[in-house]
N, C-alpha and C. Protein backbone atom coordinates (compact mmCIF):
# COMPACT_ATOMS: atom_id res chain seq x y z
N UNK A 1 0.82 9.05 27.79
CA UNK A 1 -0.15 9.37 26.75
C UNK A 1 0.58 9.54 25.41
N UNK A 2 -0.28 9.23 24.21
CA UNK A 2 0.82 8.65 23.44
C UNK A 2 -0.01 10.40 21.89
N UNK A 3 0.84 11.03 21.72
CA UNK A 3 0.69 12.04 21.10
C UNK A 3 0.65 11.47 19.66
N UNK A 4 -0.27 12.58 18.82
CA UNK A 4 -0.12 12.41 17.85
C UNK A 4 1.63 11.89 16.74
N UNK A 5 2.22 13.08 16.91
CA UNK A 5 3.56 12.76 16.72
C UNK A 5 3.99 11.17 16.87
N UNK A 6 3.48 10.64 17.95
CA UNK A 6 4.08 9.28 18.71
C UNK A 6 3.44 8.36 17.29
N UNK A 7 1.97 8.91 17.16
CA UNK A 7 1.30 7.73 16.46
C UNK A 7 1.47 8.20 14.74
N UNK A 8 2.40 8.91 14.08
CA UNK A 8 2.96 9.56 12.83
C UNK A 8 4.04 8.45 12.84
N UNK A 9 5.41 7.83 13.58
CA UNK A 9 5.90 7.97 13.71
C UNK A 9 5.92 6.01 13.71
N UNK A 10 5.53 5.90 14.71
CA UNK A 10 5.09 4.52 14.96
C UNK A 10 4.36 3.53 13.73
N UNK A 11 3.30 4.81 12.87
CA UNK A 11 3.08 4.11 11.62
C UNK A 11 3.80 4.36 10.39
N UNK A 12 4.70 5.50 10.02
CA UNK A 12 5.53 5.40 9.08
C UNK A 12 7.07 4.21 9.69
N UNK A 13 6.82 4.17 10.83
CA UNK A 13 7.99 2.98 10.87
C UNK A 13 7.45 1.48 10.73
N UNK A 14 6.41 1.55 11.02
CA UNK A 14 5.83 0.25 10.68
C UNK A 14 5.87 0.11 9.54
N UNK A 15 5.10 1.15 8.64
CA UNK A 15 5.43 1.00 7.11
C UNK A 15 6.36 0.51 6.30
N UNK A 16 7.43 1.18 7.24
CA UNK A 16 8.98 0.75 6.34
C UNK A 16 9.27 -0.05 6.63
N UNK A 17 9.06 -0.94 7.93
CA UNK A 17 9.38 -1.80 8.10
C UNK A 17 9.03 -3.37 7.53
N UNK A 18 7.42 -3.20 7.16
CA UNK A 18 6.72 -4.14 6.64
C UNK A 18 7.18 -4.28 5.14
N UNK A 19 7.01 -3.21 4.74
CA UNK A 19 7.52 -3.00 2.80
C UNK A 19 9.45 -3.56 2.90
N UNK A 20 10.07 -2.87 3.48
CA UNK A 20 11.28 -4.07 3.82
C UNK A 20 11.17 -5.85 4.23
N UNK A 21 10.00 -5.69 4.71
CA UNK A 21 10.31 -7.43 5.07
C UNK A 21 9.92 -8.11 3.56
N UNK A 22 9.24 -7.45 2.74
CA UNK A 22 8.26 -8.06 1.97
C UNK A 22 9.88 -7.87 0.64
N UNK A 23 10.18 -6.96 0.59
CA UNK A 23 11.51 -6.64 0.06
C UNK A 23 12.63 -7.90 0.02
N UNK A 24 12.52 -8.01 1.40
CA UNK A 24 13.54 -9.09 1.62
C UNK A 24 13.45 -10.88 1.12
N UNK A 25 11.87 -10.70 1.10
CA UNK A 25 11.63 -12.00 0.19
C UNK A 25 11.10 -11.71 -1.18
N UNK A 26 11.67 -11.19 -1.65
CA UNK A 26 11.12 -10.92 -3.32
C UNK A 26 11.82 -11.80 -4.16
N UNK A 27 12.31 -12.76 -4.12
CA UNK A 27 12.66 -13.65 -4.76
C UNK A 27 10.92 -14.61 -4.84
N UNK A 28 10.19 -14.63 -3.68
CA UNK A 28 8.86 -15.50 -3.69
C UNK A 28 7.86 -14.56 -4.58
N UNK A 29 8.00 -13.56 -4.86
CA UNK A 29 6.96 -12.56 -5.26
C UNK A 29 6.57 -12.77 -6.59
N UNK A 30 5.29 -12.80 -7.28
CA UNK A 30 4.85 -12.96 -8.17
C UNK A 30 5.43 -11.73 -9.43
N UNK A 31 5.57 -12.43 -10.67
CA UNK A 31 5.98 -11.11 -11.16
C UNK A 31 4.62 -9.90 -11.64
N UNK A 32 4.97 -8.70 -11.69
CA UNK A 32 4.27 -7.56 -11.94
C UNK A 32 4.34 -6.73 -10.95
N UNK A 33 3.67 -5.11 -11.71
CA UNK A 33 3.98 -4.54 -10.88
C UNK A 33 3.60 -3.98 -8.95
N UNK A 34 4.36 -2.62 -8.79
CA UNK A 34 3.75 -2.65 -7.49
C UNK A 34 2.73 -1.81 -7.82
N UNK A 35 1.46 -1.33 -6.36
CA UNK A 35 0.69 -0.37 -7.24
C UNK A 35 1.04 0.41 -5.72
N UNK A 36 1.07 1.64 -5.45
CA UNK A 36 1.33 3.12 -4.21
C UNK A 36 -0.13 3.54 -4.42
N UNK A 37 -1.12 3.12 -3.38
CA UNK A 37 -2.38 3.44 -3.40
C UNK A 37 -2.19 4.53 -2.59
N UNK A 38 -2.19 6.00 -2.44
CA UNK A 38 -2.42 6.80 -2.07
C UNK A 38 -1.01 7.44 -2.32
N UNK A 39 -0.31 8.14 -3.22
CA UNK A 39 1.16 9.03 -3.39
C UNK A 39 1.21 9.70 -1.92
N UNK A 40 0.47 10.88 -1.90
CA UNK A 40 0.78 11.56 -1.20
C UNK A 40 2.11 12.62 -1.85
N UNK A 41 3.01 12.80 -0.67
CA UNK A 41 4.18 13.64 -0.86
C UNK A 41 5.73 12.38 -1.59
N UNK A 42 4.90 11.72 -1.38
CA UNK A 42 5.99 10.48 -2.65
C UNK A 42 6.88 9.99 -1.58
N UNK A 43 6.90 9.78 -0.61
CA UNK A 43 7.84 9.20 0.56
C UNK A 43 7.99 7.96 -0.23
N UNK A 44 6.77 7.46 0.13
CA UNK A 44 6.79 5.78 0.05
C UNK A 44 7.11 5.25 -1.18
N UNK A 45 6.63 6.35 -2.17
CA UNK A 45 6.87 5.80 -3.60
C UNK A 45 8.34 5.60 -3.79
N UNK A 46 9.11 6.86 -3.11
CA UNK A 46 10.71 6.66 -3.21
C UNK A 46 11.10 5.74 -2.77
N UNK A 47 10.98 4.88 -1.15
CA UNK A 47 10.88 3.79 -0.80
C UNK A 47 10.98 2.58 -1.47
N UNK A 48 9.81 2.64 -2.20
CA UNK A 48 9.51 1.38 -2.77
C UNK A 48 10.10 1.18 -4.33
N UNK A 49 10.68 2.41 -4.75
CA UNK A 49 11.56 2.29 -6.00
C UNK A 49 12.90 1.71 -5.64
N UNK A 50 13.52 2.04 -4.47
CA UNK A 50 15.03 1.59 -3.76
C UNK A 50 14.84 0.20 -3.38
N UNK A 51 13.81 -0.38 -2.86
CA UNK A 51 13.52 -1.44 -2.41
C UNK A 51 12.84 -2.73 -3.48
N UNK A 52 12.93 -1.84 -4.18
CA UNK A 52 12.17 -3.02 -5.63
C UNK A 52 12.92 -2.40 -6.90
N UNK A 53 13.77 -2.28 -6.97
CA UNK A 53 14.30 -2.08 -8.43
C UNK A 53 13.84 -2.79 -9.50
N UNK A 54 13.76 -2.13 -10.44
CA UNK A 54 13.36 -2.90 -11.72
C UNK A 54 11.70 -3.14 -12.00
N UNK A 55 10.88 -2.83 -10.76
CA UNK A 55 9.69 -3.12 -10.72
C UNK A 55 9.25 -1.96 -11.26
N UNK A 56 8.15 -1.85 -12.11
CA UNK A 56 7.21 -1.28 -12.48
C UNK A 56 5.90 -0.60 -11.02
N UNK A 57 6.08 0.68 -11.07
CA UNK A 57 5.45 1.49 -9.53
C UNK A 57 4.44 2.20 -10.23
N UNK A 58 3.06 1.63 -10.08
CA UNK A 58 2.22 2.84 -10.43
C UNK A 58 1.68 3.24 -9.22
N UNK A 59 1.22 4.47 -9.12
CA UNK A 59 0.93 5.44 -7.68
C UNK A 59 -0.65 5.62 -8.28
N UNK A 60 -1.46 5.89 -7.72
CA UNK A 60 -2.70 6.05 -7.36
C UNK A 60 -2.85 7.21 -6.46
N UNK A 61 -3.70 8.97 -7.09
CA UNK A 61 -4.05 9.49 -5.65
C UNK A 61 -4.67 10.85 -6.80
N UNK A 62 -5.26 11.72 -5.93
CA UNK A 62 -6.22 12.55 -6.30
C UNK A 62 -4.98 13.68 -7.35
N UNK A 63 -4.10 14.08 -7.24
CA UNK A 63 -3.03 14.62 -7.64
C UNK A 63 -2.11 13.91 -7.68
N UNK A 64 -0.82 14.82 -8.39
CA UNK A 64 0.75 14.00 -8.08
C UNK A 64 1.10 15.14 -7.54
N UNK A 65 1.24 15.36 -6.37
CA UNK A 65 1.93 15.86 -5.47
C UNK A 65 2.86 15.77 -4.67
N UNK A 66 3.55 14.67 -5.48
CA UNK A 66 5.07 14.25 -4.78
C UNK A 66 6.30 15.40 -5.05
N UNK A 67 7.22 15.52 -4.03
CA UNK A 67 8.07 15.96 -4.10
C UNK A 67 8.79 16.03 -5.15
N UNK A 68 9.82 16.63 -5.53
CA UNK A 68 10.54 16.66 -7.14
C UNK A 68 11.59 15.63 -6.86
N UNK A 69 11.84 15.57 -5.99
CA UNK A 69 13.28 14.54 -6.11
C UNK A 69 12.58 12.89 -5.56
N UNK A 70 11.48 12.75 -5.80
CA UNK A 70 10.47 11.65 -5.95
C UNK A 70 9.43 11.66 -6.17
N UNK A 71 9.31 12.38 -7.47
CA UNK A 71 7.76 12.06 -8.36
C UNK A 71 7.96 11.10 -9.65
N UNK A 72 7.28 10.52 -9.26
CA UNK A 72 6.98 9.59 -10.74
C UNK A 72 6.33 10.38 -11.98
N UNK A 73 6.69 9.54 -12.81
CA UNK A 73 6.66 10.27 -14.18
C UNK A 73 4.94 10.35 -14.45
N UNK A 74 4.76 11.09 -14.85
CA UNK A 74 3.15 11.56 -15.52
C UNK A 74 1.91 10.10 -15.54
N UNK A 75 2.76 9.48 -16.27
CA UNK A 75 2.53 8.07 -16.83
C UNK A 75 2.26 7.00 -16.23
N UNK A 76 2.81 7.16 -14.82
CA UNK A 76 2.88 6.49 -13.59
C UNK A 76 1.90 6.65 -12.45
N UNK A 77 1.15 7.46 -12.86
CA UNK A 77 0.20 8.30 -12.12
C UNK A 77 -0.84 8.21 -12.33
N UNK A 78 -2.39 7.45 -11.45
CA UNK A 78 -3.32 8.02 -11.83
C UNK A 78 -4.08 8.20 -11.19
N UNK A 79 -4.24 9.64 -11.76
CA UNK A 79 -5.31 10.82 -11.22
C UNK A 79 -6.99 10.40 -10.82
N UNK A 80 -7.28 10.95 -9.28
CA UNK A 80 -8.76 10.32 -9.45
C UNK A 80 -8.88 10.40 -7.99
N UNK A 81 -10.56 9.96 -8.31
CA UNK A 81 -10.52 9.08 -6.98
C UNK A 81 -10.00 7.97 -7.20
N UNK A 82 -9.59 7.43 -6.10
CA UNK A 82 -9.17 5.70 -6.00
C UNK A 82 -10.03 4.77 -6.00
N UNK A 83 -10.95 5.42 -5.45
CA UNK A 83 -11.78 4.14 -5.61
C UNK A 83 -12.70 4.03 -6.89
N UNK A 84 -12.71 4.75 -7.65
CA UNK A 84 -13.23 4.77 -8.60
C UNK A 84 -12.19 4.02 -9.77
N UNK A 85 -11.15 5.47 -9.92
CA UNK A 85 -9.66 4.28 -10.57
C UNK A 85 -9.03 3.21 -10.68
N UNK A 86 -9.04 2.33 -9.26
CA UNK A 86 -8.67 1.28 -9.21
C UNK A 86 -9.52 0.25 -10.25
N UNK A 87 -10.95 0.80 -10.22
CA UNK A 87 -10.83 -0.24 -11.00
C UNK A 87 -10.89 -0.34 -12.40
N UNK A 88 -10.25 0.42 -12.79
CA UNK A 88 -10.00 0.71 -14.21
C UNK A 88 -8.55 -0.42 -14.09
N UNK A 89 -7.78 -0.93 -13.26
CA UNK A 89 -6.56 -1.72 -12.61
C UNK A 89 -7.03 -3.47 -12.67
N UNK A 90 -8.81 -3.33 -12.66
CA UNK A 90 -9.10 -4.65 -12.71
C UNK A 90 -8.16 -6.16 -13.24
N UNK A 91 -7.77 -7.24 -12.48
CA UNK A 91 -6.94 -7.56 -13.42
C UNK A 91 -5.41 -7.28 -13.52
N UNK A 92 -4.79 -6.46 -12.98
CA UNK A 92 -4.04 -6.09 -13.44
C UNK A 92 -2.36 -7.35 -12.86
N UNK A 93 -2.86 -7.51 -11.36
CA UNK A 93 -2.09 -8.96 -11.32
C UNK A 93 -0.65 -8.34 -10.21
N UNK A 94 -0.88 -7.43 -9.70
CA UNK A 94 0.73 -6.77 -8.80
C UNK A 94 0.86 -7.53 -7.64
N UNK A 95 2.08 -7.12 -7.83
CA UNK A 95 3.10 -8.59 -7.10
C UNK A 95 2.69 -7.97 -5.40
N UNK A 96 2.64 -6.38 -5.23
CA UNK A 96 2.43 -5.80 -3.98
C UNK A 96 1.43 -4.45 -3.98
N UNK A 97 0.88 -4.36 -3.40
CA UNK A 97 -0.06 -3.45 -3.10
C UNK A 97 0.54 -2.74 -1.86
N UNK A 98 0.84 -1.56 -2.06
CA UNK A 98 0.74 -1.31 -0.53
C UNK A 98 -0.11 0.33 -0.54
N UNK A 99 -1.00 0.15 0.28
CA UNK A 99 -2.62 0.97 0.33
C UNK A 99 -2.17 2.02 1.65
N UNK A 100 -1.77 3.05 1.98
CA UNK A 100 -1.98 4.35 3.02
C UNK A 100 -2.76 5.52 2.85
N UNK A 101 -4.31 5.23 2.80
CA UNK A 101 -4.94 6.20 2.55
C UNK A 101 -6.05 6.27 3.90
N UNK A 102 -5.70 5.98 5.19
CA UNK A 102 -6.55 5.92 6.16
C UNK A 102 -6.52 7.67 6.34
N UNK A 103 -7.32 8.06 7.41
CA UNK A 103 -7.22 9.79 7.28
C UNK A 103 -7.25 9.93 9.04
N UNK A 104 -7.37 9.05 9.66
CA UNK A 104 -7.20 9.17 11.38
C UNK A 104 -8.74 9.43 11.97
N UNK A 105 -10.03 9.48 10.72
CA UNK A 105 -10.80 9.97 11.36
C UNK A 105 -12.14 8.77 10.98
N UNK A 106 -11.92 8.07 11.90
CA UNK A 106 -12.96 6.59 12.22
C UNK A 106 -14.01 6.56 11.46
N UNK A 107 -14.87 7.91 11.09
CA UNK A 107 -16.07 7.20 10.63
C UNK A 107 -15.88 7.58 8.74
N UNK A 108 -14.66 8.20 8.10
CA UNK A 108 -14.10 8.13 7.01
C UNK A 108 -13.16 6.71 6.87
N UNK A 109 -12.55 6.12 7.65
CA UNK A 109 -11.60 5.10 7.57
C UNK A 109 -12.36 3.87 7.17
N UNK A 110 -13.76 4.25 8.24
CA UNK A 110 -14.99 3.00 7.70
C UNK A 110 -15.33 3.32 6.67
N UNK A 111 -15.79 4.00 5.87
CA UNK A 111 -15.88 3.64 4.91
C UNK A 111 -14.89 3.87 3.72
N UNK A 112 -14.13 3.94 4.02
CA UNK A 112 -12.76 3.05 2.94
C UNK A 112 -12.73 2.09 2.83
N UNK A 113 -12.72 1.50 4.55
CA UNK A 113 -12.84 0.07 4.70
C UNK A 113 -13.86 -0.55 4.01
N UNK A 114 -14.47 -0.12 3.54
CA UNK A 114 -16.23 -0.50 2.58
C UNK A 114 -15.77 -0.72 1.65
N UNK A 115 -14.97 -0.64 0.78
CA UNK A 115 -14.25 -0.61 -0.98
C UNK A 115 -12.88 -0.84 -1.05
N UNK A 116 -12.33 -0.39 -0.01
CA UNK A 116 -10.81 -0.82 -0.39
C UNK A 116 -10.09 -2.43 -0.26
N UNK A 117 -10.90 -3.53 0.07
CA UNK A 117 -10.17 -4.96 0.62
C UNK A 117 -10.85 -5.69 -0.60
N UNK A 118 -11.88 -4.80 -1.47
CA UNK A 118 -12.06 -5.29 -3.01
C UNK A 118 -11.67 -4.97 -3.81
N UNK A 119 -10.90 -3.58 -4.04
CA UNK A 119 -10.07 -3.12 -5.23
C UNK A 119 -9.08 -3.67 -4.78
N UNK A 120 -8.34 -3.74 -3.43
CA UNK A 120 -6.95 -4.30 -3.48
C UNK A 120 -7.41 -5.84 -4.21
N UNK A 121 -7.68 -6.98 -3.91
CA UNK A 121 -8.32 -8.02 -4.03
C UNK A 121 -8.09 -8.02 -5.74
N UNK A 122 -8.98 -7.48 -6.08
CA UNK A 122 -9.28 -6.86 -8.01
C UNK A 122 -8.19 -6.83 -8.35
N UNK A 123 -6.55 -6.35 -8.25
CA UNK A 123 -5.89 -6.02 -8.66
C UNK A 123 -4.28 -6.61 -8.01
N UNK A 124 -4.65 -7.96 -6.91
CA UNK A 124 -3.46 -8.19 -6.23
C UNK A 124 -3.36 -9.60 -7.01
N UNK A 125 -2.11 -9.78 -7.35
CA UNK A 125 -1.85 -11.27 -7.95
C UNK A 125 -2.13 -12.10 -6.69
N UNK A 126 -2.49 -13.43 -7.73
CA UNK A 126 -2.46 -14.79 -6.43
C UNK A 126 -1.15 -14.64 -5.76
N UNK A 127 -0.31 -14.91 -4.54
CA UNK A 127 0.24 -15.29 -4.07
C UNK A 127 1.05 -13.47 -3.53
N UNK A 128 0.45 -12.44 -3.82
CA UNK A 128 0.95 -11.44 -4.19
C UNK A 128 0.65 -10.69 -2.39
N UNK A 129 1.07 -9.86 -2.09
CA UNK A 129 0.99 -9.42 -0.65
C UNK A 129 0.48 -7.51 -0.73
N UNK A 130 -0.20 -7.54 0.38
CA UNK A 130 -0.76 -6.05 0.25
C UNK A 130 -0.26 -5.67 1.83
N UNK A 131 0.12 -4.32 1.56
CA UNK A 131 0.44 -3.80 2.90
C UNK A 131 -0.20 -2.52 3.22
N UNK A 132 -1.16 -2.15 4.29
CA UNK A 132 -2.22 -1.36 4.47
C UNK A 132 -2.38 -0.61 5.87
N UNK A 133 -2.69 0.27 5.72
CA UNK A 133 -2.48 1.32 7.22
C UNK A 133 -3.48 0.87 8.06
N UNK A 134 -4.84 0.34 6.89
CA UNK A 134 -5.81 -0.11 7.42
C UNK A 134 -6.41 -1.43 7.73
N UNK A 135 -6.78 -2.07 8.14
CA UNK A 135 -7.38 -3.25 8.21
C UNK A 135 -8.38 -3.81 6.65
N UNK A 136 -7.60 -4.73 6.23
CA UNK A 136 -8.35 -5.32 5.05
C UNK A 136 -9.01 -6.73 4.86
N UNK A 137 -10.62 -6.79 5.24
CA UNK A 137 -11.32 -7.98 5.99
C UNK A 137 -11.77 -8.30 4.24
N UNK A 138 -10.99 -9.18 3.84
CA UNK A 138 -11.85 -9.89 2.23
C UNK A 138 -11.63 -11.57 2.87
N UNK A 139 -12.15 -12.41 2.27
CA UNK A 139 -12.66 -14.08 2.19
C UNK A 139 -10.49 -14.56 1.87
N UNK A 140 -10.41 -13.78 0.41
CA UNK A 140 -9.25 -13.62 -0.25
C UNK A 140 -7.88 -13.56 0.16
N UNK A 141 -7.90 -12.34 1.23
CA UNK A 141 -6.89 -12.15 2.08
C UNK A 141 -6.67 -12.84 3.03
N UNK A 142 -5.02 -13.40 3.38
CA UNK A 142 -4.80 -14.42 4.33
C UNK A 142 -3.90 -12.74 5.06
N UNK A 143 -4.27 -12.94 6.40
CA UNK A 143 -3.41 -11.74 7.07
C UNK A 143 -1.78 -13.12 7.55
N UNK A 144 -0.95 -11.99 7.68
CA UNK A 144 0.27 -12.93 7.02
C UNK A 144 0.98 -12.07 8.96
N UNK A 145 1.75 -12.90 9.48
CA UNK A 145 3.19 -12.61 10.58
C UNK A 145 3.72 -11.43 10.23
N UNK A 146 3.57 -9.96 11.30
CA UNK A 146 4.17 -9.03 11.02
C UNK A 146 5.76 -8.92 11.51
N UNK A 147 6.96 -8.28 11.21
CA UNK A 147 7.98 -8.30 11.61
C UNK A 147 7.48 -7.90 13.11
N UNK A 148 8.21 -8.54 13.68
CA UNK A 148 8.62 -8.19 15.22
C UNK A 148 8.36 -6.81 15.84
N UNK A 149 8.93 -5.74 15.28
CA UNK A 149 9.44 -4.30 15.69
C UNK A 149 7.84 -3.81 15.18
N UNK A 150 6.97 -4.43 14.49
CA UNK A 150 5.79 -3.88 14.45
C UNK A 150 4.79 -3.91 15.24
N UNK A 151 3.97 -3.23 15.87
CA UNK A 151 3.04 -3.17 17.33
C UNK A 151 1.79 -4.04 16.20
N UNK A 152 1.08 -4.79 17.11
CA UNK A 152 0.08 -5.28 16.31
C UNK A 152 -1.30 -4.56 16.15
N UNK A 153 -1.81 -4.35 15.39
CA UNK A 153 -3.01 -3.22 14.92
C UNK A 153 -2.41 -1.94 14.40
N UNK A 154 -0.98 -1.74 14.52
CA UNK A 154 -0.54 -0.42 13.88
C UNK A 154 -0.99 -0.59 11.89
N UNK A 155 -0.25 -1.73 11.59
CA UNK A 155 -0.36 -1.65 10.09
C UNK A 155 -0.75 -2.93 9.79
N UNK A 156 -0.87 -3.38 8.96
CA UNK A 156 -1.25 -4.80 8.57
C UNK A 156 -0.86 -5.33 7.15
N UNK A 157 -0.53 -6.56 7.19
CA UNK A 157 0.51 -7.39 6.14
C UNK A 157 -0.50 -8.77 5.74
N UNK A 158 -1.00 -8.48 4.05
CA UNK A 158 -1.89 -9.85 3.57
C UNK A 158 -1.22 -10.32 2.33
N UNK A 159 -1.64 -11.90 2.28
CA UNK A 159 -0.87 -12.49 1.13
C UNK A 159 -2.53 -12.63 0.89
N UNK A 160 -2.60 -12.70 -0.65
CA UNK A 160 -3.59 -13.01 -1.49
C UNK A 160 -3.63 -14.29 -1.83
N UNK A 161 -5.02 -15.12 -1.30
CA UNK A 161 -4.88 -16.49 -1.49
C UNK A 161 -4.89 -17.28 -2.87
């Protein structure tokens, strides 16, 4: 039986693992920036600053409540709902999206799933890749080969057509 812990654990490694593969081909990546749809405690944001240098990281989430030794600057931040915010992002053209705002509890996840595979969409460059805790069903999104070490349905990896 597979404990909570098991399934914390299994999806922050998937995470890293997917945002590394996507890392590893950034030479194909469209230019602009990334967008951190949900901060949180700034894990990922730190992540994705080591793994994308030079890129421009805006974070997305109700607060900045990242840690001090990985919070983004004021400026970098915006406050809100997300789904409302994003699309103030309309347009905006990022090379990667990567979206972790599922909450574990099915009939909230659905409706995320209701708005979130169109703001990502709104705001992902052509050729540009989104990486998501959740399942993202748009016309737009091509779901793309996850690395190996990733269980399939844990996280999910789309290139924008």
């Amino acid at each position: 039986m597979r404990t909570r812990l098991d399934d914390f654990i299994s999806r922050i490694s998937a995470q890293r693992d997917i945002l590394d593969h996507i890392a590893a081909g950034q030479a194909s990546l469209p230019d602009g920036p990334i967008l951190e749809i949900g901060l949180g405690n700034g894990r990922t944001y730190s992540h994705l600053r080591v793994r994308f240098p030079g890129r421009h990281i805006i974070a997305f989430d109700r607060e900045n409540g990242a840690h001090g030794s990985c919070r983004p600057d004021d400026d970098d931040v915006v406050i809100g709902d997300i789904a409302e915010t994003c699309l103030s992002y309309t347009g905006t053209r990022a090379a990667v999206v990567h979206a972790d705002i599922g909450t574990g509890y099915r009939e909230q996840d659905a409706i995320i799933r209701e708005w979130l595979p169109s703001r990502v969409v709104a705001v992902l460059a052509h050729d540009g890749f989104a990486a998501s805790g959740l399942e993202l069903k748009h016309p737009e999104l091509e779901e793309m080969p996850l690395p190996a070490s990733v269980e399939s349905g844990r996280y999910f990896l789309y290139r924008r057509r």
